[in-house]
C-alpha atoms as a PDB file:
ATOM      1  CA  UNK A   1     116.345 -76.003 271.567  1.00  0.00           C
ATOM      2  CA  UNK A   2     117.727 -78.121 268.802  1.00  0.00           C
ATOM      3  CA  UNK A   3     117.552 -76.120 265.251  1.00  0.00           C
ATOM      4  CA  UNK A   4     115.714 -73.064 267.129  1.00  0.00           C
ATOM      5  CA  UNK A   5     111.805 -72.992 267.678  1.00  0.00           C
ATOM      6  CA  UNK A   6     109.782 -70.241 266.169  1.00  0.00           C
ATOM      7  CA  UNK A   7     107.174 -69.130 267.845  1.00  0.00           C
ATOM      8  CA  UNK A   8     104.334 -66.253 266.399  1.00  0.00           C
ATOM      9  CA  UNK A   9     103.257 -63.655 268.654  1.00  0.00           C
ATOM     10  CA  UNK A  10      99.863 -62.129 266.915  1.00  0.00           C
ATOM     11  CA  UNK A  11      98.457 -58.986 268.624  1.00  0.00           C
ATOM     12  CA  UNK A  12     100.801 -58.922 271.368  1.00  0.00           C
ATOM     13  CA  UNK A  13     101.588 -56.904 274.099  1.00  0.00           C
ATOM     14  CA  UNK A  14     104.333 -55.632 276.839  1.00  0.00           C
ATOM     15  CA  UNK A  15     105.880 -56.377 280.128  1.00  0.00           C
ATOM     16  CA  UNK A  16     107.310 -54.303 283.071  1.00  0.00           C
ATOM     17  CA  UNK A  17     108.411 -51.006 284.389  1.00  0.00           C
ATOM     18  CA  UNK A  18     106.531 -48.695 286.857  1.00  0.00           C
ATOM     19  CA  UNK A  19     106.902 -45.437 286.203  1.00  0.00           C
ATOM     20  CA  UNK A  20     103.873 -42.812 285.183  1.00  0.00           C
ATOM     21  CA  UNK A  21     104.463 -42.778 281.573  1.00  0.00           C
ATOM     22  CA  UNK A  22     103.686 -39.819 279.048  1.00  0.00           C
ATOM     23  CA  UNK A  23      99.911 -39.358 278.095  1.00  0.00           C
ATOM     24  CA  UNK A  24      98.858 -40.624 274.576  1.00  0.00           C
ATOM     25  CA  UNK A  25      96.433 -38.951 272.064  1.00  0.00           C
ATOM     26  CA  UNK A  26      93.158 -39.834 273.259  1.00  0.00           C
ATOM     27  CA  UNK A  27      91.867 -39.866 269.790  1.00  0.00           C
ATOM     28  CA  UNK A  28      94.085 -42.291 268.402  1.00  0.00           C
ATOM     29  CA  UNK A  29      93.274 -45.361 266.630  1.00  0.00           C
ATOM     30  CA  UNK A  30      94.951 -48.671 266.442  1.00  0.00           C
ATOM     31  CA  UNK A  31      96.039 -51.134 263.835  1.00  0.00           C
ATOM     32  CA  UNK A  32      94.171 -54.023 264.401  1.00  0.00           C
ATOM     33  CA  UNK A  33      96.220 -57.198 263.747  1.00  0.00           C
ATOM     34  CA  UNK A  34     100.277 -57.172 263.554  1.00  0.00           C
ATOM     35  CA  UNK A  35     102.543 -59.793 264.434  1.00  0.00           C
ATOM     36  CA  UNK A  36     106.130 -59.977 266.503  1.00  0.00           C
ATOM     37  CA  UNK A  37     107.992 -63.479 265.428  1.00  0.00           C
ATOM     38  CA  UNK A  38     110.570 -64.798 267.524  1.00  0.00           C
ATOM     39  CA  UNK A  39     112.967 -67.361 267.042  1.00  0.00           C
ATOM     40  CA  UNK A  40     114.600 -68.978 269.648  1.00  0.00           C
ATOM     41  CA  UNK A  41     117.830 -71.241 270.334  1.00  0.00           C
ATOM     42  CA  UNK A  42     119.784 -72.048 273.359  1.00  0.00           C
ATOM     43  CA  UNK A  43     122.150 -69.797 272.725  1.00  0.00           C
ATOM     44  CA  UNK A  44     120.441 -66.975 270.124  1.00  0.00           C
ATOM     45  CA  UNK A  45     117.207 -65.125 270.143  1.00  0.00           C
ATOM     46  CA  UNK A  46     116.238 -62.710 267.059  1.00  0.00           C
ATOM     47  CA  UNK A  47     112.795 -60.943 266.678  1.00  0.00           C
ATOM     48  CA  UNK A  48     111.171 -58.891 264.190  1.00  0.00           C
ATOM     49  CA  UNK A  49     108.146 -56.802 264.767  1.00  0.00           C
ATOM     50  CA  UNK A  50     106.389 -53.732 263.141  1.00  0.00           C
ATOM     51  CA  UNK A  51     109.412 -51.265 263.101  1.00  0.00           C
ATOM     52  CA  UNK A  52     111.744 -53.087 264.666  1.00  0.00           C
ATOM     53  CA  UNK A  53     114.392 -56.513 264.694  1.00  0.00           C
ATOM     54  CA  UNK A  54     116.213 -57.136 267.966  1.00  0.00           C
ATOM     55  CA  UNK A  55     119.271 -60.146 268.197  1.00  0.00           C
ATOM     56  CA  UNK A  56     120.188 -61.500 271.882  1.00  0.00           C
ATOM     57  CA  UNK A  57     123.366 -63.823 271.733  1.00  0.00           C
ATOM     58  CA  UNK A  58     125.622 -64.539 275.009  1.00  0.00           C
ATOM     59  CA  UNK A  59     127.728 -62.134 273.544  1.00  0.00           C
ATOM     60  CA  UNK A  60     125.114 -58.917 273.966  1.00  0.00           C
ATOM     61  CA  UNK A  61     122.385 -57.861 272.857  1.00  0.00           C
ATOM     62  CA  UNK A  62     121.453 -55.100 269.784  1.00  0.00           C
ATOM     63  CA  UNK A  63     118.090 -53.611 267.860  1.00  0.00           C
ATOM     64  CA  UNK A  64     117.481 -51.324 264.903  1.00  0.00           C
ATOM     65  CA  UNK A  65     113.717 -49.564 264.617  1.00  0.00           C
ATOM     66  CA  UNK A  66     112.736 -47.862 261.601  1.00  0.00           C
ATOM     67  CA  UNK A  67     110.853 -44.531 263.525  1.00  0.00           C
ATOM     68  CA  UNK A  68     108.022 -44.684 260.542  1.00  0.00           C
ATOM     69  CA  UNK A  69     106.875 -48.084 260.557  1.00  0.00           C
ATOM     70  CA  UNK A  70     107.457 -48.685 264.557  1.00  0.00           C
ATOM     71  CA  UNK A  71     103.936 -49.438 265.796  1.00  0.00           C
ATOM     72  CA  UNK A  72     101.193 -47.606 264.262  1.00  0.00           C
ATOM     73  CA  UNK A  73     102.852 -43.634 263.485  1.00  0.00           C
ATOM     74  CA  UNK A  74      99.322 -42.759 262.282  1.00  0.00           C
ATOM     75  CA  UNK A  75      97.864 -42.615 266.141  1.00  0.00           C
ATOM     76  CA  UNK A  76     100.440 -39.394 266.059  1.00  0.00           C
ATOM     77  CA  UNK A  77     101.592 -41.045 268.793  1.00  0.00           C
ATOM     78  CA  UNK A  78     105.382 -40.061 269.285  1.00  0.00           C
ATOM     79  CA  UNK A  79     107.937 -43.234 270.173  1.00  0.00           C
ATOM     80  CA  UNK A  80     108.463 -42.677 273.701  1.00  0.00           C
ATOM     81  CA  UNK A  81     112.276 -43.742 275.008  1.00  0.00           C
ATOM     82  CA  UNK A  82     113.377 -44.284 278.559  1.00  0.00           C
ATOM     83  CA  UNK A  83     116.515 -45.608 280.160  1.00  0.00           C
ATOM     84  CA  UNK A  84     117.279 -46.562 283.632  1.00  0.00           C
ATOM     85  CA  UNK A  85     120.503 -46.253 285.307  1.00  0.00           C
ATOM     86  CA  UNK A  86     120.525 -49.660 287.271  1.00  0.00           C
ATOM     87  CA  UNK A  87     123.096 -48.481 289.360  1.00  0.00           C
ATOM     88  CA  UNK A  88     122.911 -48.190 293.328  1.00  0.00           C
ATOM     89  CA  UNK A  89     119.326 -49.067 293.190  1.00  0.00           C
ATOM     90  CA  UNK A  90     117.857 -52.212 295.108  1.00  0.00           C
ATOM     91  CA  UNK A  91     116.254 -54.697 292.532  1.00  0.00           C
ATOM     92  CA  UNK A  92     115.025 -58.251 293.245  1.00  0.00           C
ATOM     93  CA  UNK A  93     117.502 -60.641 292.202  1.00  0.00           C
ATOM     94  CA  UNK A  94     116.982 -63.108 289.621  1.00  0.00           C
ATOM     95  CA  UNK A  95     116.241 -66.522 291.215  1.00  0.00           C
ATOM     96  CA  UNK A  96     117.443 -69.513 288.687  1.00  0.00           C
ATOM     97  CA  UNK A  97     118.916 -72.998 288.813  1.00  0.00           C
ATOM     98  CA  UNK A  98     122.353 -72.352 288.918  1.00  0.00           C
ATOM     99  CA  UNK A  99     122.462 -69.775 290.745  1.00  0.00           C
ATOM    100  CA  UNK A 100     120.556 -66.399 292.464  1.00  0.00           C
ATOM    101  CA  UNK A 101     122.282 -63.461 291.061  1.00  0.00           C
ATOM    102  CA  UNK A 102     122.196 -59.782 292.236  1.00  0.00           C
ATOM    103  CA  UNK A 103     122.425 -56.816 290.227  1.00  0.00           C
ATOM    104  CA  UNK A 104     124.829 -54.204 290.743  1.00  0.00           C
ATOM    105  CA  UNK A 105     125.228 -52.369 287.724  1.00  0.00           C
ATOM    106  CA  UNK A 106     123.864 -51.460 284.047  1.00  0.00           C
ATOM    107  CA  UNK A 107     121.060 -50.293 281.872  1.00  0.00           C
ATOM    108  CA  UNK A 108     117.080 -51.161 280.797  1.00  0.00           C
ATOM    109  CA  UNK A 109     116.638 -49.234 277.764  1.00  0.00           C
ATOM    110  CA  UNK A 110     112.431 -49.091 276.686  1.00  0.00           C
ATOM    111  CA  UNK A 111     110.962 -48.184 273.064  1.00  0.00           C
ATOM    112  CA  UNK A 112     106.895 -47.869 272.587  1.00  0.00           C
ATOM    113  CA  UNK A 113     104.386 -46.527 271.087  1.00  0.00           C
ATOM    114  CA  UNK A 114     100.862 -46.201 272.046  1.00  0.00           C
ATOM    115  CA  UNK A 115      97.802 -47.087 269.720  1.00  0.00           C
ATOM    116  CA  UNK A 116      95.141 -46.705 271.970  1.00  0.00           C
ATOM    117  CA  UNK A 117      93.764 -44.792 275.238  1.00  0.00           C
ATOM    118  CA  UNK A 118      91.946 -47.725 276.158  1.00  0.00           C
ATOM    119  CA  UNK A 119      91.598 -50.162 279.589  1.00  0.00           C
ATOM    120  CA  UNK A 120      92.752 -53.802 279.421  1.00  0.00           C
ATOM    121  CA  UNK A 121      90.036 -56.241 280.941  1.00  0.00           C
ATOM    122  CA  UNK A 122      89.833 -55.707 284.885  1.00  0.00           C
ATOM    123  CA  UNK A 123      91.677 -58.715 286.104  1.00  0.00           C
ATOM    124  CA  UNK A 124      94.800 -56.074 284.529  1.00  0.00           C
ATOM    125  CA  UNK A 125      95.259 -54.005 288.231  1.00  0.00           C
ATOM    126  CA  UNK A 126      94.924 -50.489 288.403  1.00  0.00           C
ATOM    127  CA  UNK A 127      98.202 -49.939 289.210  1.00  0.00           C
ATOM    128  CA  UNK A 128      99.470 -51.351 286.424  1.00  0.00           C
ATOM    129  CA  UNK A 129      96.484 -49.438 284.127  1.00  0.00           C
ATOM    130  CA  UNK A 130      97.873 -46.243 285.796  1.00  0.00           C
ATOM    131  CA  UNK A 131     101.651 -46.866 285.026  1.00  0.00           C
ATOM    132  CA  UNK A 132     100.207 -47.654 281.285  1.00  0.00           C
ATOM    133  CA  UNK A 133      96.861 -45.873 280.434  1.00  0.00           C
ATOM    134  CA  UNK A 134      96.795 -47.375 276.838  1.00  0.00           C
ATOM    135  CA  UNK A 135      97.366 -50.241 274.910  1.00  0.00           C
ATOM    136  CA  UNK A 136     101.509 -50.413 274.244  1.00  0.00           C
ATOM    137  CA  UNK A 137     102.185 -51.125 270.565  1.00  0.00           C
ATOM    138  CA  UNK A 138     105.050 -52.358 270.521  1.00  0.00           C
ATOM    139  CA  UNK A 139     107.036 -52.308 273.796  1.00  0.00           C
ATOM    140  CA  UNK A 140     110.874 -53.148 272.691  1.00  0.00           C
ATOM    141  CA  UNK A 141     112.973 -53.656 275.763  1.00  0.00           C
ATOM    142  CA  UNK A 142     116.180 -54.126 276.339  1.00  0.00           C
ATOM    143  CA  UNK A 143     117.987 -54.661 279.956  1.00  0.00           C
ATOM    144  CA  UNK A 144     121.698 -55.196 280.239  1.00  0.00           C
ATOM    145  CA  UNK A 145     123.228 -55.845 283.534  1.00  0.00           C
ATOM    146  CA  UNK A 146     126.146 -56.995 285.442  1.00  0.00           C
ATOM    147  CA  UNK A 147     125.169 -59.150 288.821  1.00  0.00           C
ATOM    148  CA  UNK A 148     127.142 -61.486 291.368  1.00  0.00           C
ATOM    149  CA  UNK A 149     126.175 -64.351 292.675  1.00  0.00           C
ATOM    150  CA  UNK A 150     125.683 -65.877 295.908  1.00  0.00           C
ATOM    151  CA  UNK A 151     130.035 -66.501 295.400  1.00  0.00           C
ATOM    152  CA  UNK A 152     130.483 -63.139 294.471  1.00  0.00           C
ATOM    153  CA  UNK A 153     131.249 -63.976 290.913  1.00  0.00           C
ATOM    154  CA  UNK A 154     130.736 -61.426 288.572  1.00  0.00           C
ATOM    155  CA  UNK A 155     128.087 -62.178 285.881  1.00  0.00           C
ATOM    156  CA  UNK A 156     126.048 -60.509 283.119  1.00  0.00           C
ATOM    157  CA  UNK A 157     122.535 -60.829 282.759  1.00  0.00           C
ATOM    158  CA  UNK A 158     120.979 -59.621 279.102  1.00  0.00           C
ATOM    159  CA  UNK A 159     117.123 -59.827 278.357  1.00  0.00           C
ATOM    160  CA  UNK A 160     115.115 -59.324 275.464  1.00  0.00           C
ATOM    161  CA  UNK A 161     111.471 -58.141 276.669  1.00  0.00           C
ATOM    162  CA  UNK A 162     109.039 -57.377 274.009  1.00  0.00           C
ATOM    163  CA  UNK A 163     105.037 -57.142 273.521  1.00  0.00           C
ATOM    164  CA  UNK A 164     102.119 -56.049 271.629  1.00  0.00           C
ATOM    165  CA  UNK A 165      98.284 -55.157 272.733  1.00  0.00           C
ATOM    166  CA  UNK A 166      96.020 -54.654 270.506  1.00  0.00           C
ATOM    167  CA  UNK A 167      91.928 -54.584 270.521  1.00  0.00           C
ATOM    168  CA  UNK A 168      90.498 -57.907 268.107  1.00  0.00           C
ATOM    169  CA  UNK A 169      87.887 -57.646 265.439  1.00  0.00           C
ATOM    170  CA  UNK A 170      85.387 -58.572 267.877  1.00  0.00           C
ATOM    171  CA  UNK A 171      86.172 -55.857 270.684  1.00  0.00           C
ATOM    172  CA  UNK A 172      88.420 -58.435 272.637  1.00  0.00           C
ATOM    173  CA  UNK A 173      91.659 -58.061 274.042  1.00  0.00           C
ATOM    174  CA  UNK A 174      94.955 -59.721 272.940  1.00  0.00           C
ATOM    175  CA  UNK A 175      98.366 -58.880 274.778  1.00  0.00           C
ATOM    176  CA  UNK A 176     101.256 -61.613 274.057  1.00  0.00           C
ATOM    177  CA  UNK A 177     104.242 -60.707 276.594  1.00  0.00           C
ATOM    178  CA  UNK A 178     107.693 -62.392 275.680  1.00  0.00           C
ATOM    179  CA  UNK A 179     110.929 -62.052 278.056  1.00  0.00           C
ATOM    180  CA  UNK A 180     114.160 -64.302 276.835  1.00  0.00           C
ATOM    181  CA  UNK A 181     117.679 -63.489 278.454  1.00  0.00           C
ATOM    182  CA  UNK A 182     120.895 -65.514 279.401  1.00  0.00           C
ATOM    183  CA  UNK A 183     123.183 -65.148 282.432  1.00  0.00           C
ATOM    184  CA  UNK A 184     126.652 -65.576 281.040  1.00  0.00           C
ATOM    185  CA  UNK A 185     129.803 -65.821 282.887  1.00  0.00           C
ATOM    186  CA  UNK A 186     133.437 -64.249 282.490  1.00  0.00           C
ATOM    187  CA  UNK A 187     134.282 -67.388 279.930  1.00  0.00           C
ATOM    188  CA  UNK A 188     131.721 -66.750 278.065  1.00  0.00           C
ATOM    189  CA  UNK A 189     129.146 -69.401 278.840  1.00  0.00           C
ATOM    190  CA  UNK A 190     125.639 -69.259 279.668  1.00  0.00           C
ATOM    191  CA  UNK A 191     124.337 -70.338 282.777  1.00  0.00           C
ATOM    192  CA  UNK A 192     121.154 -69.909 283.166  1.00  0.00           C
ATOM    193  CA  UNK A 193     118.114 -69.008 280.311  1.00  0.00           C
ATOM    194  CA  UNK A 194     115.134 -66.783 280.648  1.00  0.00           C
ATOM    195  CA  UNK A 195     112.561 -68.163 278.924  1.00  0.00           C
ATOM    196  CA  UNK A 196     108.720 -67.046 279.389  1.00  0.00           C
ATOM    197  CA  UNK A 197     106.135 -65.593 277.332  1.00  0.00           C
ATOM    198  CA  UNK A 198     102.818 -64.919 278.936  1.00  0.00           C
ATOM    199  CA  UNK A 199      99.591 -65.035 277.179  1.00  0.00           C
ATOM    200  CA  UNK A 200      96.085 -63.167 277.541  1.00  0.00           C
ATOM    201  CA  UNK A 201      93.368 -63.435 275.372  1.00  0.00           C
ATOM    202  CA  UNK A 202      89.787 -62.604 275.939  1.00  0.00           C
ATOM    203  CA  UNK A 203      86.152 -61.512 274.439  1.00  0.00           C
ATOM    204  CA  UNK A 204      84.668 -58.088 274.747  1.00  0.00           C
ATOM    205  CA  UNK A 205      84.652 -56.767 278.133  1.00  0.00           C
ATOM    206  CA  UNK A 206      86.838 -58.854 279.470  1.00  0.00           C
ATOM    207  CA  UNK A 207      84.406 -62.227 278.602  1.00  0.00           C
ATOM    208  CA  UNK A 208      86.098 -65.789 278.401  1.00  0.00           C
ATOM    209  CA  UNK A 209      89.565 -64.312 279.567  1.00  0.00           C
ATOM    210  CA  UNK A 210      92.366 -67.173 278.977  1.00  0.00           C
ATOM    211  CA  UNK A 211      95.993 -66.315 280.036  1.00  0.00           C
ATOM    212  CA  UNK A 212      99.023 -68.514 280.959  1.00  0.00           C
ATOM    213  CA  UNK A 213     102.690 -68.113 280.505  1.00  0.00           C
ATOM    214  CA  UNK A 214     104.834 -70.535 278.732  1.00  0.00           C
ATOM    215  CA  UNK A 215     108.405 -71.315 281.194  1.00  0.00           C
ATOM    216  CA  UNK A 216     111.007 -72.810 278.987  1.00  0.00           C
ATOM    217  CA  UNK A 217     113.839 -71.490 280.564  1.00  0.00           C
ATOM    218  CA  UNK A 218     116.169 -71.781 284.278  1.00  0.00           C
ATOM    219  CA  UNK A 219     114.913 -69.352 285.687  1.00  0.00           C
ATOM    220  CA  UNK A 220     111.940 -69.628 287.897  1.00  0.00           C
ATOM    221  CA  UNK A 221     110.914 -66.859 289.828  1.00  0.00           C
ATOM    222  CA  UNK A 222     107.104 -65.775 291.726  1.00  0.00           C
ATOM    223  CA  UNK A 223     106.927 -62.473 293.758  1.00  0.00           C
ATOM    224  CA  UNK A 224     104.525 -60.545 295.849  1.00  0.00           C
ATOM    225  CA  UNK A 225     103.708 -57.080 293.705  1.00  0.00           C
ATOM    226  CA  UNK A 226     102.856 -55.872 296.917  1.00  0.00           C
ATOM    227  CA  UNK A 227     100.092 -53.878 294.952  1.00  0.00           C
ATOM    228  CA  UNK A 228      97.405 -54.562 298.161  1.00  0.00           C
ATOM    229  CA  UNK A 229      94.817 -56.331 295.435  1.00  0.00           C
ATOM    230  CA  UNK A 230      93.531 -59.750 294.933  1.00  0.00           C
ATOM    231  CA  UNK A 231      95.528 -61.778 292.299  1.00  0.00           C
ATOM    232  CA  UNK A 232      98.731 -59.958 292.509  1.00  0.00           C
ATOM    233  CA  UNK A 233     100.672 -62.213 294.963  1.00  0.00           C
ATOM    234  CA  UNK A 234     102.571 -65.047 293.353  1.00  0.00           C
ATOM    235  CA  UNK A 235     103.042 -63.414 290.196  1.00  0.00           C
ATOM    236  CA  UNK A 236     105.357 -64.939 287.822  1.00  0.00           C
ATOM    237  CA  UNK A 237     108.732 -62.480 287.276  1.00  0.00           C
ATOM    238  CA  UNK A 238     112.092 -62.733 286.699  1.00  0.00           C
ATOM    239  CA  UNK A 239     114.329 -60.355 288.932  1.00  0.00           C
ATOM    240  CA  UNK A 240     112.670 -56.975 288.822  1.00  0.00           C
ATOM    241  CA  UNK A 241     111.079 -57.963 285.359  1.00  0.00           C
ATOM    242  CA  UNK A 242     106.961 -58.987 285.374  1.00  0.00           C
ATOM    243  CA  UNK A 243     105.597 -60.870 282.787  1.00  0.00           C
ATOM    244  CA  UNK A 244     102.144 -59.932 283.574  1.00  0.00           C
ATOM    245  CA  UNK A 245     100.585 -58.021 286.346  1.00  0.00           C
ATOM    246  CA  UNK A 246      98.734 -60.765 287.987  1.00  0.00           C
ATOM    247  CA  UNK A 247      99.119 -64.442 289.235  1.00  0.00           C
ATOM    248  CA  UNK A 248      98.929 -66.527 285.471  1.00  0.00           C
ATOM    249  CA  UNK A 249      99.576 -70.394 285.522  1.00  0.00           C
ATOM    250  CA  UNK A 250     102.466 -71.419 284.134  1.00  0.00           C
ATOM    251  CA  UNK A 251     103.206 -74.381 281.160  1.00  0.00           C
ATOM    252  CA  UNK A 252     106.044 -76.241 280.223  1.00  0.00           C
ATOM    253  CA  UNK A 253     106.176 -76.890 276.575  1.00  0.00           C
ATOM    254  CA  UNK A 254     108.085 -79.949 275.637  1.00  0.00           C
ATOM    255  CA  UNK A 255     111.190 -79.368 273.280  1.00  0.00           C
END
């Protein structure tokens, strides 16, 4: 985008993975508004939230947290950390314009913190409530990865995927789930963008639930979850990354 857009995330929230996660401290409290900003270019993304900046350029990708003010440290929630070895695993590839590309090797590095031991409104399956039993705040992710594609050209394929959930003054439900990433080839160009950021807000309990995701990107992608529930077929992803857990309609903002 010409001269960058900013774009405000308020009460946000998180994207993928599936693995059980650690328990959090059921008596934790959260912080009730914080905000993530992004800007974003076509060929740089950099994003400060509450402990943390992150900068994506086609030349890798990098993020410094500061452990005391990452989230909301009074919960006495600890920062959890995982990393996945992407490495002889079968992912789904990532389906764009220019090109389908398959992963073959590399790293998803995760950083959150939960606030609290709460459920997200019900259209949020219980699969995904079971993978994450609490609201994630924030989710910092960070997935690095060399693909070919359908010519067997190598490629590398670096996301940013952030979020924030957090409970409104009225007893709603916020969650705000940003992925960016570029697929850059051995010269050092990119050739395709990820660009979605999915939105959910609602009442209490659920009431009045809104959610869409934003697609300005080249890379358009829908997949069965194959979760056996309503509402999670045609959900909108990008390679093995979800932006959220159920079918969401899908914008184009103009430039």
């Amino acid at each position: 985008m010409q001269g960058g857009t900013v774009v405000r995330f308020a009460v946000a929230g998180m994207t993928l993975a599936t693995a059980l996660l650690m328990a959090p401290n059921a008596s934790a409290s959260a912080k009730e508004i914080q905000d993530v900003y992004v800007k974003e270019s076509e060929s740089r993304i950099a994003a400060v939230g509450p402990g943390f900046k992150l900068k994506l350029t086609r030349h890798g990708i990098s993020s410094s947290m500061a452990e005391d003010e990452f989230g909301d440290p009074a919960t006495g929630n600890q920062i959890v950390r995982l990393s996945t070895d992407l490495a002889g695993r079968v992912y789904r590839p990532f389906v764009c314009e220019n090109g389908t590309y398959t992963i073959t090797a590399g790293t998803f590095q995760r950083a959150y913190r939960f606030s609290l031991l709460e459920r997200r409104p019900s259209i949020y399956p219980e699969r995904f409530h079971t993978s994450f039993p609490g609201f994630v705040t924030p989710f910092m992710g960070e997935f690095d990865a060399t693909v070919t594609d359908e010519a067997g050209r190598t490629l590398r394929v670096m996301i940013s995927d952030l979020g924030y959930e957090a409970r409104t003054v009225d007893g709603g439900f916020r969650g705000t789930y940003p992925i960016h990433g570029f697929v850059v080839d051995q010269k050092g160009t990119i050739r395709d963008r990820i660009s979605l950021l999915g939105r959910f807000r609602s009442g209490p309990g659920g009431a009045d639930a809104r959610y869409w995701i934003e697609d300005r990107g080249t890379c358009h992608q829908r997949a069965d979850l194959g979760w056996g529930v309503p509402n999670t077929d045609r959900v909108v992803v990008t390679g093995p990354l979800l932006v959220l857990p159920f079918n969401a309609p899908v914008v184009t903002p103009k430039r």
